[in-house]
C-alpha atoms as a PDB file:
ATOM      1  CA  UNK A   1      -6.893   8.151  -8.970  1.00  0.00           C
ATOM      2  CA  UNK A   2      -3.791   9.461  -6.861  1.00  0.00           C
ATOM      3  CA  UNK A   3      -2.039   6.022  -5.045  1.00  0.00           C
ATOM      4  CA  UNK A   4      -1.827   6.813  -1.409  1.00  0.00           C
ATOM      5  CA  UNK A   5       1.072   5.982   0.788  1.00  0.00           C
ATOM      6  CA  UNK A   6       1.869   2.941   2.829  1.00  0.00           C
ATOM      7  CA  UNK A   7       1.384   4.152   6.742  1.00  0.00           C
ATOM      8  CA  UNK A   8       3.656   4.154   8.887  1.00  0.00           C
ATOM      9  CA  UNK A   9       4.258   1.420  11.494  1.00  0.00           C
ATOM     10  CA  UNK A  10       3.537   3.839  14.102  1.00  0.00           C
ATOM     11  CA  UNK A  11       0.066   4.933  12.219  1.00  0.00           C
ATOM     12  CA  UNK A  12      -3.530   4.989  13.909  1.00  0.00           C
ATOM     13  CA  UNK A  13      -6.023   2.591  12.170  1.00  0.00           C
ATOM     14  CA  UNK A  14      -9.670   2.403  10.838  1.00  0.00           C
ATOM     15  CA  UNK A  15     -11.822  -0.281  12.027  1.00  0.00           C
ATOM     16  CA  UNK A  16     -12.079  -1.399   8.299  1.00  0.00           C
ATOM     17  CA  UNK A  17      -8.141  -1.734   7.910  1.00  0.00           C
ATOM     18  CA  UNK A  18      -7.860  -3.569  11.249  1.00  0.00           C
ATOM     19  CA  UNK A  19     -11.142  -5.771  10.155  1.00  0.00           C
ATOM     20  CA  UNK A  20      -9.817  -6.475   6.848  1.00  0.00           C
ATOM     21  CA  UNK A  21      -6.188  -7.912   8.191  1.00  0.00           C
ATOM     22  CA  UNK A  22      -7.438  -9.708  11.034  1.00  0.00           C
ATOM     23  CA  UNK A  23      -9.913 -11.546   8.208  1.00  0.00           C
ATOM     24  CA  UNK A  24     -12.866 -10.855  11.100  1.00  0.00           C
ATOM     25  CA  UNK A  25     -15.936  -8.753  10.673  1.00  0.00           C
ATOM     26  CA  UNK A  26     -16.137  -5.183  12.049  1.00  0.00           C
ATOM     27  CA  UNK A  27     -18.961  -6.172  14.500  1.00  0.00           C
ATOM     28  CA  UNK A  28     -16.337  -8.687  15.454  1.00  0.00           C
ATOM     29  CA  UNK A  29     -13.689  -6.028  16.621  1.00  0.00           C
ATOM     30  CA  UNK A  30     -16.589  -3.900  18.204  1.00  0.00           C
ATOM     31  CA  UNK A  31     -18.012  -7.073  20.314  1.00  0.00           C
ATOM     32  CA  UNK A  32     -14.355  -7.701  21.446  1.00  0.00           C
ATOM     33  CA  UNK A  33     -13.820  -4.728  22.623  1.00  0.00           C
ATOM     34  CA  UNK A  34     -16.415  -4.743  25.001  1.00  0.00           C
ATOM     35  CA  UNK A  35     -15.284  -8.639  26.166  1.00  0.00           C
ATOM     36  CA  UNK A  36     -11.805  -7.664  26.808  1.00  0.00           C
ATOM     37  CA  UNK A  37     -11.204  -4.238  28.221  1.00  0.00           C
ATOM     38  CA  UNK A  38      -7.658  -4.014  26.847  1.00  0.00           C
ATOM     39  CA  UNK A  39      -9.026  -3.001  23.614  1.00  0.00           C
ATOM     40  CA  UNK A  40      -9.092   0.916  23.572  1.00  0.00           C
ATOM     41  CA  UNK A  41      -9.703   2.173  20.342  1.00  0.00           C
ATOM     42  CA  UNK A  42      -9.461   6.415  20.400  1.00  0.00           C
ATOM     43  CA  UNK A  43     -12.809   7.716  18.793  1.00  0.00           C
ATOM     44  CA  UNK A  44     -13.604  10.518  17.110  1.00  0.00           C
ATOM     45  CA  UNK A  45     -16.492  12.829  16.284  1.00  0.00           C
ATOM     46  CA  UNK A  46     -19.381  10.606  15.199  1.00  0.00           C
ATOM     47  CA  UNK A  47     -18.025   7.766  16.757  1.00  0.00           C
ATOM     48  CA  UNK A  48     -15.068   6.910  14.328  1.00  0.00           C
ATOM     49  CA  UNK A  49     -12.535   4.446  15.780  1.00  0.00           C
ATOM     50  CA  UNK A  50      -8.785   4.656  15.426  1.00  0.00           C
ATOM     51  CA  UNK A  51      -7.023   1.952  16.720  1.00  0.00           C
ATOM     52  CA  UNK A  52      -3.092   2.095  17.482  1.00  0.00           C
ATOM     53  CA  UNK A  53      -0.437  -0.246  16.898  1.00  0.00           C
ATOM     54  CA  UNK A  54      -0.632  -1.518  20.692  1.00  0.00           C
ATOM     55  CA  UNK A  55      -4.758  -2.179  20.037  1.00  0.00           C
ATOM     56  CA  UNK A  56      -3.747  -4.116  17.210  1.00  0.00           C
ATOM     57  CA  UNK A  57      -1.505  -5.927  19.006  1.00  0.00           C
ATOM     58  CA  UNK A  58      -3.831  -6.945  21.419  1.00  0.00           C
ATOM     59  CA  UNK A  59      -6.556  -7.837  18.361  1.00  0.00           C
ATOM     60  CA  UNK A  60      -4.100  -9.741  16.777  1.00  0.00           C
ATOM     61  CA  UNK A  61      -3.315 -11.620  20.096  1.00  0.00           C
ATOM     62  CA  UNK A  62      -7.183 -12.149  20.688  1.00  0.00           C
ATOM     63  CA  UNK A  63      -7.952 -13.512  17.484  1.00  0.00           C
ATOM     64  CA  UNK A  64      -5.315 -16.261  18.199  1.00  0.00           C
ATOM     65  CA  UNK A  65      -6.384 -17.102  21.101  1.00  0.00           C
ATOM     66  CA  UNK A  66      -9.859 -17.230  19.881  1.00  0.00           C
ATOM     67  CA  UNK A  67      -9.623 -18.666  16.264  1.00  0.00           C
ATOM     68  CA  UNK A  68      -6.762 -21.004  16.958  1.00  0.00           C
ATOM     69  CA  UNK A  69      -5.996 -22.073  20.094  1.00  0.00           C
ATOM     70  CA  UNK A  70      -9.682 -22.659  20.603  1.00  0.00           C
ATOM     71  CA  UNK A  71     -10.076 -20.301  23.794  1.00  0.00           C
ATOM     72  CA  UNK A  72     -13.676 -19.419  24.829  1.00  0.00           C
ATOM     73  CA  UNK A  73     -14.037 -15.566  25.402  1.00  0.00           C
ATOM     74  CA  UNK A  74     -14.378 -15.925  29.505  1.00  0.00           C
ATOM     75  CA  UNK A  75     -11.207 -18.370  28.849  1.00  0.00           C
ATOM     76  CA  UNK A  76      -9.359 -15.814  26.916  1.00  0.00           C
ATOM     77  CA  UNK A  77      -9.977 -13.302  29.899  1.00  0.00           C
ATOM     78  CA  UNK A  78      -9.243 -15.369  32.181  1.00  0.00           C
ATOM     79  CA  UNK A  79      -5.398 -15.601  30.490  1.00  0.00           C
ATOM     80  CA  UNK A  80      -5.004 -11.936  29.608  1.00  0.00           C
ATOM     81  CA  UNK A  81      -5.881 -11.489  32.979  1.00  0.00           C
ATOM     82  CA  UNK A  82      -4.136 -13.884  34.798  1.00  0.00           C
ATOM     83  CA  UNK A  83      -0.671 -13.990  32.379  1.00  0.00           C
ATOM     84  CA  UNK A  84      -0.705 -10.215  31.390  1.00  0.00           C
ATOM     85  CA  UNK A  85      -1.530  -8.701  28.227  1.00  0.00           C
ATOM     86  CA  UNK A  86       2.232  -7.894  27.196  1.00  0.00           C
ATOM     87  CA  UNK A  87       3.181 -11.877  27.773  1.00  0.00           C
ATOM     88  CA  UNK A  88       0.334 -12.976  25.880  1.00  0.00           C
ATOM     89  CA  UNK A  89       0.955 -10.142  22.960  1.00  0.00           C
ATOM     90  CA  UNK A  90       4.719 -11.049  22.575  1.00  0.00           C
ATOM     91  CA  UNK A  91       3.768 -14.551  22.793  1.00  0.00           C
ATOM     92  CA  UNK A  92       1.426 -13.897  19.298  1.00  0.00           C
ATOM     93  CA  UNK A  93       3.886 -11.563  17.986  1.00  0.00           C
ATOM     94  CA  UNK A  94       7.301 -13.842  18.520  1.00  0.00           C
ATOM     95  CA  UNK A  95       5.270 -17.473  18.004  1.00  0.00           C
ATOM     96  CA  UNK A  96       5.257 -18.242  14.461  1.00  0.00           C
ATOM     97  CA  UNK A  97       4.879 -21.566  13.389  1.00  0.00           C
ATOM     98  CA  UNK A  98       5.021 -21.048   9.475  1.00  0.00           C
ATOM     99  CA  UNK A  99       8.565 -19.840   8.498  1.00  0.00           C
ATOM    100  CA  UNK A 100       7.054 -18.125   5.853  1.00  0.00           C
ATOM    101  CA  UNK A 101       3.821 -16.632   7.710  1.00  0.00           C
ATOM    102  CA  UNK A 102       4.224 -12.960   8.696  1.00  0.00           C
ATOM    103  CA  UNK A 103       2.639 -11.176  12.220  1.00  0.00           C
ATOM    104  CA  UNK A 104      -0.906  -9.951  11.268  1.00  0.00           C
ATOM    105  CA  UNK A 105      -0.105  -6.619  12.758  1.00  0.00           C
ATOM    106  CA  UNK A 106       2.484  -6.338   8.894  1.00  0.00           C
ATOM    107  CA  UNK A 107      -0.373  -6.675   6.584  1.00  0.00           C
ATOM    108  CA  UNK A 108      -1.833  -3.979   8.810  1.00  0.00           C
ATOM    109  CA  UNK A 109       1.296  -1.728   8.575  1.00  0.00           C
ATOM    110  CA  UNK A 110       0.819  -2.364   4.901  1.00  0.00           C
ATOM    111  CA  UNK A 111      -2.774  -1.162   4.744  1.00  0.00           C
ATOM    112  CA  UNK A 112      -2.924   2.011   2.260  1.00  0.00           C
ATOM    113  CA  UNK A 113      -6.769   2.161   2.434  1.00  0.00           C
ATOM    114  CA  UNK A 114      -6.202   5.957   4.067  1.00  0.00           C
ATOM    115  CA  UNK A 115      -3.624   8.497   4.899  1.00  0.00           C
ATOM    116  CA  UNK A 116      -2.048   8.863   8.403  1.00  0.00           C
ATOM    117  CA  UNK A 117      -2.760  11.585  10.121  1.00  0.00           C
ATOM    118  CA  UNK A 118       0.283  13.846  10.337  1.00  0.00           C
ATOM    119  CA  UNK A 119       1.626  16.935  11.878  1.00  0.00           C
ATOM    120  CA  UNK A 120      -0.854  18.739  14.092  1.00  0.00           C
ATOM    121  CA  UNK A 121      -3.582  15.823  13.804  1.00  0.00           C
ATOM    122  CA  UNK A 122      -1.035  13.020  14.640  1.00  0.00           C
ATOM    123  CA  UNK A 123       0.103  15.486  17.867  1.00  0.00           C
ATOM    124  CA  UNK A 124      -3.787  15.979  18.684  1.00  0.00           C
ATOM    125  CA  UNK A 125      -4.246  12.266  18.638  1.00  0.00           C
ATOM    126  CA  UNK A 126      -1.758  11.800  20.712  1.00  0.00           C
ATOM    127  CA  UNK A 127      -2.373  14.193  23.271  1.00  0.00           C
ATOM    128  CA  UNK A 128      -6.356  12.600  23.259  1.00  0.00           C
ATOM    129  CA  UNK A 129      -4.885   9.417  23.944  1.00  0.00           C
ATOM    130  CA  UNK A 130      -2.858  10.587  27.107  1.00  0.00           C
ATOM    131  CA  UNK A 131      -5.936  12.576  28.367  1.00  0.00           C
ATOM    132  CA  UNK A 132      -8.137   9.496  27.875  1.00  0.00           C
ATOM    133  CA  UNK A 133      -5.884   7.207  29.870  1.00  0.00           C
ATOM    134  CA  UNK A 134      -5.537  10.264  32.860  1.00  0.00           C
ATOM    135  CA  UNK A 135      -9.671  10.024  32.694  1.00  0.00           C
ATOM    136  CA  UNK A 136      -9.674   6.595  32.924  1.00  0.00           C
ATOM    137  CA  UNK A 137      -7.175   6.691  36.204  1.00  0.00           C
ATOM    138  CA  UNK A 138      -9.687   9.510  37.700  1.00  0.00           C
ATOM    139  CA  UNK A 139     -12.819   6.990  36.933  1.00  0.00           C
ATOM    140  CA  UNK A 140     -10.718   4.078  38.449  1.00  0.00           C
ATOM    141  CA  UNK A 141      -9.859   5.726  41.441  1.00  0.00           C
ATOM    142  CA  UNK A 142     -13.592   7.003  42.138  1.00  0.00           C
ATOM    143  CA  UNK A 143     -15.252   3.477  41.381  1.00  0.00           C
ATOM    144  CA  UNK A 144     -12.936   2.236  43.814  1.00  0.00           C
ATOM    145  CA  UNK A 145     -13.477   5.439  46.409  1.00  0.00           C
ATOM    146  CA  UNK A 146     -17.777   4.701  45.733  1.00  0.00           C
ATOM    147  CA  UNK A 147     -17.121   0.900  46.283  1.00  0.00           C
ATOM    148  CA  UNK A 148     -15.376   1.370  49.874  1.00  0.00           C
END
């Protein structure tokens, strides 16, 4: 069997590769993400979630805040809400009490379980990704047109 290479830092990842570094479950990952509405995962045909380095981020910041500082989920929320997800996500990245005890989000850039996508995939994702956030603007904008 071929060895496949490590992906890049920059790659999208499976549910199973996030799931597997963050030591949770994948129904774990699946129930956060519809407690904390920062998670956006891109899916694919069938359903297939890719998550990017900024999700995993986010999971990684979650977790912590879950699994070790003891947060309830509403509690958690309340924080991401109230603090901002990019404070509470450099907090997780930057806070390391261990010297030797690495971010989560390296054993994920580690992960060789698949290949990245590349070339015209990798540019497809992207462009998904930017169309999904413009859609998600549009739907913001009419919730808040229907609520007025």
């Amino acid at each position: 069997m071929a060895k496949r290479q490590a992906k890049s830092p920059n790659a999208y990842r499976t549910i199973s590769e996030v799931a597997d570094a963050m030591d949770v479950p994948q129904h774990v990952l699946r129930f956060w993400e519809g407690k904390f509405s920062q998670i956006k995962p891109m899916k694919r045909g069938g359903g297939r979630r890719y998550y990017r380095p900024e999700d995993v981020e986010i999971i990684q910041a979650i977790r912590a805040l879950l699994h070790e500082d003891g947060y309830t989920i509403k509690g958690a929320q309340k924080l991401l809400r109230e603090q901002g997800v990019k404070t509470i996500v450099q907090q997780y990245a930057n806070d390391s009490d261990e010297p030797d005890s690495a971010p989560v989000v390296a054993s994920v850039v580690s992960a060789q379980a698949e290949t990245e996508p590349t070339g015209e995939t990798a540019s497809r994702l992207e462009g998904l990704t930017e169309i999904r956030g413009r859609l998600e603007n549009v739907r913001k904008k009419l919730k808040g047109q229907l609520l007025s």
